[in-house]
Protein backbone atom coordinates (compact mmCIF):
# COMPACT_ATOMS: atom_id res chain seq x y z
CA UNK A 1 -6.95 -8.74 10.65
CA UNK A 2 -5.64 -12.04 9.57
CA UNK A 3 -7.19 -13.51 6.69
CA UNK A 4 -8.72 -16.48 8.27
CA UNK A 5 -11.26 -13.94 10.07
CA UNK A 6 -12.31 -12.41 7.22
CA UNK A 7 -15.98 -11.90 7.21
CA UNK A 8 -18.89 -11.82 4.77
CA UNK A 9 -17.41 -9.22 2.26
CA UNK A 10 -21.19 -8.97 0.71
CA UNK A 11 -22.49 -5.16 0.72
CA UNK A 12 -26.28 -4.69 0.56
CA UNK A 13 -27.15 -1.39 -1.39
CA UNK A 14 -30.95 -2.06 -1.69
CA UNK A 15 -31.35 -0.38 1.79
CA UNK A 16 -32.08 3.25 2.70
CA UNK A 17 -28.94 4.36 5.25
CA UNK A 18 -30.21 5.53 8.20
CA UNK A 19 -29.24 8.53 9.65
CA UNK A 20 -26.47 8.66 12.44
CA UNK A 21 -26.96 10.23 15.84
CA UNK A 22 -24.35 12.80 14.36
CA UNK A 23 -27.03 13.49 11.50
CA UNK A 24 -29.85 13.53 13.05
CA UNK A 25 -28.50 16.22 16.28
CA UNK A 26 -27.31 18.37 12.53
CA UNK A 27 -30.76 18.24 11.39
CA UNK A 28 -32.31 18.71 14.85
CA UNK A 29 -30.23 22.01 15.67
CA UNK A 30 -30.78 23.41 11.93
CA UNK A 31 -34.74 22.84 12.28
CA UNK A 32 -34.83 24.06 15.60
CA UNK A 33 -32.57 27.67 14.21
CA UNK A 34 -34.76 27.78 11.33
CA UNK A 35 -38.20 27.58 13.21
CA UNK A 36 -36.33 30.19 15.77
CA UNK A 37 -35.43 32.63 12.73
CA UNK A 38 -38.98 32.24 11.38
CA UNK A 39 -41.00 32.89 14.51
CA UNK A 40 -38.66 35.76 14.56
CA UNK A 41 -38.70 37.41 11.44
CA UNK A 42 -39.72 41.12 10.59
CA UNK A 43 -43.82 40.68 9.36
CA UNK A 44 -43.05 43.25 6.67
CA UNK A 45 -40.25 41.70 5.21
CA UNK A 46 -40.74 37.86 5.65
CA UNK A 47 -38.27 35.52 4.82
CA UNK A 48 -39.22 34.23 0.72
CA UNK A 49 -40.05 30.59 -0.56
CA UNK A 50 -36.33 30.96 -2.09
CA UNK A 51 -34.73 31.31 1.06
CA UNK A 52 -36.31 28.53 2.70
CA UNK A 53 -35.90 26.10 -0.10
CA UNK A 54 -32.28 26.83 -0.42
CA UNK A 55 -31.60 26.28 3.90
CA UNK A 56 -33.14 23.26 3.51
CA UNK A 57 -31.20 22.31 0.40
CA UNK A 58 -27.78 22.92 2.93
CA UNK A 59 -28.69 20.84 5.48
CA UNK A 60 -29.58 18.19 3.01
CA UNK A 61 -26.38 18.67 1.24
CA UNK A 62 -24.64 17.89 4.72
CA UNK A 63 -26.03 15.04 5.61
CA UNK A 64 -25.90 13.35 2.17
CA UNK A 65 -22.03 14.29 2.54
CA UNK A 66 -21.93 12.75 5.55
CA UNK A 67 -23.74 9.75 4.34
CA UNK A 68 -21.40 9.63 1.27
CA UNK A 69 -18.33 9.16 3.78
CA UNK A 70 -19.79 6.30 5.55
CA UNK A 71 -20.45 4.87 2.38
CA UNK A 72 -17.07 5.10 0.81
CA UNK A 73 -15.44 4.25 3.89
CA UNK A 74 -17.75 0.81 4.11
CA UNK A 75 -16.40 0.34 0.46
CA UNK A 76 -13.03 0.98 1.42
CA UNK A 77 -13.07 -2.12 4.21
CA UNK A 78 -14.97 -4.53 1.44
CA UNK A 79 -12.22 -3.81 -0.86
CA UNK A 80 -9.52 -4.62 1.48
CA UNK A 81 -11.10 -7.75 2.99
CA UNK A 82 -11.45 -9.08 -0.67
CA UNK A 83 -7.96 -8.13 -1.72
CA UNK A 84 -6.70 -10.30 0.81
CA UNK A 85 -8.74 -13.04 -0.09
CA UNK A 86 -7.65 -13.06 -3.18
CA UNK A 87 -3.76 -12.54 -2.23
CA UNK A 88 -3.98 -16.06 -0.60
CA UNK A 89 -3.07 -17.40 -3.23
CA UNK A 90 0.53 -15.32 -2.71
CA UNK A 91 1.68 -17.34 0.30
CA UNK A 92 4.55 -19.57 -0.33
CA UNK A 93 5.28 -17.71 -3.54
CA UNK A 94 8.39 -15.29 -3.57
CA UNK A 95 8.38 -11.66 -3.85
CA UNK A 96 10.76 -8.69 -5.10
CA UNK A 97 10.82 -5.85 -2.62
CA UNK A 98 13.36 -2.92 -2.17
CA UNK A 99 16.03 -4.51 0.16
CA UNK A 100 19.60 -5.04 -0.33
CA UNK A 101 19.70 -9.25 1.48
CA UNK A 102 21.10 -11.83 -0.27
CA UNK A 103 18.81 -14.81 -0.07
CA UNK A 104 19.96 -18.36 -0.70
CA UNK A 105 17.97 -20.50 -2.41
CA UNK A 106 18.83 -24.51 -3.61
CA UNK A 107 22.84 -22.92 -3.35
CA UNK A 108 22.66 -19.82 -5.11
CA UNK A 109 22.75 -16.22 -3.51
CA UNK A 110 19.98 -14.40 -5.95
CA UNK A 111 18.47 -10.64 -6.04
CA UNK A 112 17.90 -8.19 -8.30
CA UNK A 113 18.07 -4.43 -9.26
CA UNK A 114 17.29 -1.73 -11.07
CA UNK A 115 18.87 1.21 -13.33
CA UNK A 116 18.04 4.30 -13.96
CA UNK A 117 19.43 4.43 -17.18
CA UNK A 118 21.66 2.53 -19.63
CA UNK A 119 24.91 1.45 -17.63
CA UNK A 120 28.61 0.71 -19.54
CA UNK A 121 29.48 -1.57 -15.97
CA UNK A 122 27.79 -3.01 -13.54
CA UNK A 123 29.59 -4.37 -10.78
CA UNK A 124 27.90 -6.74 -7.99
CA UNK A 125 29.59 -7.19 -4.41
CA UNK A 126 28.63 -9.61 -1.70
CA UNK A 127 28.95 -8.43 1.59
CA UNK A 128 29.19 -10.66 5.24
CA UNK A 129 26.98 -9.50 8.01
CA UNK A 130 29.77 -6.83 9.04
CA UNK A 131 29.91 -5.48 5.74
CA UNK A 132 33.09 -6.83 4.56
CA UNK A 133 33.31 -7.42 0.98
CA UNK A 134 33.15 -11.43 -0.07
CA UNK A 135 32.75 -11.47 -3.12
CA UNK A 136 33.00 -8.95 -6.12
CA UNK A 137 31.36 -9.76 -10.24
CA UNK A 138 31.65 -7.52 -13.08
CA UNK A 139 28.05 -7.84 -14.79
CA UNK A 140 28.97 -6.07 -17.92
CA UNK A 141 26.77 -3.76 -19.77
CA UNK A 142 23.05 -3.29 -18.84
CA UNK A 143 20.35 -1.35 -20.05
CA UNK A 144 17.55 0.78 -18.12
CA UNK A 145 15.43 -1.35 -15.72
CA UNK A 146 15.70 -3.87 -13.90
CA UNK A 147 17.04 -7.35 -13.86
CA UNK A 148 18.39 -10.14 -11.91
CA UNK A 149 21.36 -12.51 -10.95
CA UNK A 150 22.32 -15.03 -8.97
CA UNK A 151 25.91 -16.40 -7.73
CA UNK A 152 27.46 -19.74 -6.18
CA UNK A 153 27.14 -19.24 -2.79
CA UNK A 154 28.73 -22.36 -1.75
CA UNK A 155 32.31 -20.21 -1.47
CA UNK A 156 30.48 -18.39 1.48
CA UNK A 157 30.96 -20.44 4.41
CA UNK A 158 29.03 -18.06 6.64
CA UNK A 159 25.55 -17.75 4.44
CA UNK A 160 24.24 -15.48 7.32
CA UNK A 161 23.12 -12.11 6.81
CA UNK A 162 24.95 -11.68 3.57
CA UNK A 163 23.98 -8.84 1.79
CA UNK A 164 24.83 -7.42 -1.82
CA UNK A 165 26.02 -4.05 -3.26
CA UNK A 166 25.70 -2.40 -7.17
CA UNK A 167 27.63 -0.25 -8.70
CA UNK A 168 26.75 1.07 -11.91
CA UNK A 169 28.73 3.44 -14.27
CA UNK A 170 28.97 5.17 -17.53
CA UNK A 171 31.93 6.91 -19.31
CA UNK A 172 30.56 10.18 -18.08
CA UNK A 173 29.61 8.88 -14.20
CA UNK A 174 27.54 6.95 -12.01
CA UNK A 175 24.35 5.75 -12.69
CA UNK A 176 21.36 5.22 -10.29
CA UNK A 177 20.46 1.84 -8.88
CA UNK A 178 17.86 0.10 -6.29
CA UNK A 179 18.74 -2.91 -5.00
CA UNK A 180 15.39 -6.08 -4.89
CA UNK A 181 15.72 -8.86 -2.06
CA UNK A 182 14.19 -11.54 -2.85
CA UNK A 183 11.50 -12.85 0.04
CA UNK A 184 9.17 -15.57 0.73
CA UNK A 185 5.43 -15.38 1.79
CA UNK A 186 4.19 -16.74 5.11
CA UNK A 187 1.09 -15.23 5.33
CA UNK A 188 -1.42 -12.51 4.49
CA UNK A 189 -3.24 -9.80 7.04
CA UNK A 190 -5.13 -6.63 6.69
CA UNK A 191 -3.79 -3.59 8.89
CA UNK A 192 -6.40 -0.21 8.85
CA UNK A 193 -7.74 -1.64 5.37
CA UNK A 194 -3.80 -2.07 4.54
CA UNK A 195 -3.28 -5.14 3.07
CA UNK A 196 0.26 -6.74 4.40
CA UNK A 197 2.34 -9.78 3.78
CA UNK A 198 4.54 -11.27 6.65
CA UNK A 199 7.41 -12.09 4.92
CA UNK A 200 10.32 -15.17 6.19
CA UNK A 201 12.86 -12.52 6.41
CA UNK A 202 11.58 -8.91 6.15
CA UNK A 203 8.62 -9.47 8.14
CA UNK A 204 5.45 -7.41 7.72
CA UNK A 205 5.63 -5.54 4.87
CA UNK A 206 3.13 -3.36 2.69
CA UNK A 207 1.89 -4.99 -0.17
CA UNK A 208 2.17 -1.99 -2.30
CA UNK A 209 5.84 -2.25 -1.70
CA UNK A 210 5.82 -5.74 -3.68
CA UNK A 211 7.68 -4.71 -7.37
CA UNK A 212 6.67 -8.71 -8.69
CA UNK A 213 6.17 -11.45 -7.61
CA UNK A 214 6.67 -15.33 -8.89
């Protein structure tokens, strides 16, 4: 659901639910059984206040499950629709997800990563849309987590699907890395109470694939 249909995200919890056909043929069919068993029962060895009280107590506890999931699932669809309400305010902004594209923006080719752990080298390549390596920087020491970088990418004369490459070491071997493409937001929707941004580049993503956003 796109955000400009969002409805009235108010919840009214004065009212008494009322039961659902499902609930009410459950409580019809257990009535019926237990009427059945009672008409039925041995006269010297009726069935006991206790055993009554504690059927009834079952098919209470059912429906009040039942009426529990309706509940939580009518929460679940408030929440959403308000999340994206509020993530309005996200569109036109740009966002950090995992991604290895080499955006351009006012001339420089920025992204960012992340480490593992402490690194003794980092090395950054620029790759064309074939792969082939552009462009290569030695980044130096880096510590655990992540950061950022940008280059000159006026030296690319094809600024088309460039992508970008890290390479982190230590004395004793490599270190792990994720690679963060940077994205723009066009717009906000709601997907099975899934709130997702349509990105300019990536396209619809997740929002709880998002790592920051500025």
């Amino acid at each position: 659901m796109a955000v400009g249909t969002v409805g009235d995200t108010s919840t009214d919890f004065s009212s008494t639910p009322k039961l659902t056909k499902n609930q009410a043929d459950t409580q019809d069919r257990f009535l019926k059984l237990l009427v059945t068993q009672m008409q039925n029962q041995d006269p010297m060895n009726p069935m006991d206040n206790a055993q009554v009280t504690s059927q009834m107590a079952q098919i209470q506890t059912v429906s009040g499950i039942e009426t529990l999931n309706g509940s939580v699932q009518s929460l679940t669809s408030q929440f959403a629709n308000m999340q994206a309400l509020q993530s309005v305010a996200m569109v036109g902004h740009n966002v950090l997800i995992p991604g290895d594209r080499l955006a351009i923006n006012e001339g420089k080719g920025v992204g960012a990563y992340e480490l593992d752990a402490t690194a003794r080298a980092v090395k950054l390549e620029v790759l064309n849309a074939a792969g082939v390596v552009l462009d290569t920087q030695q980044l130096g020491d880096q510590t655990a987590g992540r950061h950022s970088f940008s280059v000159d990418a006026s030296k690319y004369a094809d600024q088309s699907g460039l992508k970008f490459r890290i390479t982190a070491t230590t004395s004793t071997g490599t270190v792990g890395s994720t690679t963060l493409a940077q994205d723009k937001v066009m717009a906000i929707s709601t997907s099975d109470n899934k709130l997702q941004l349509e990105l300019q580049n990536a396209g619809l993503v997740y929002y709880s694939s998002v790592k920051s956003f500025n």
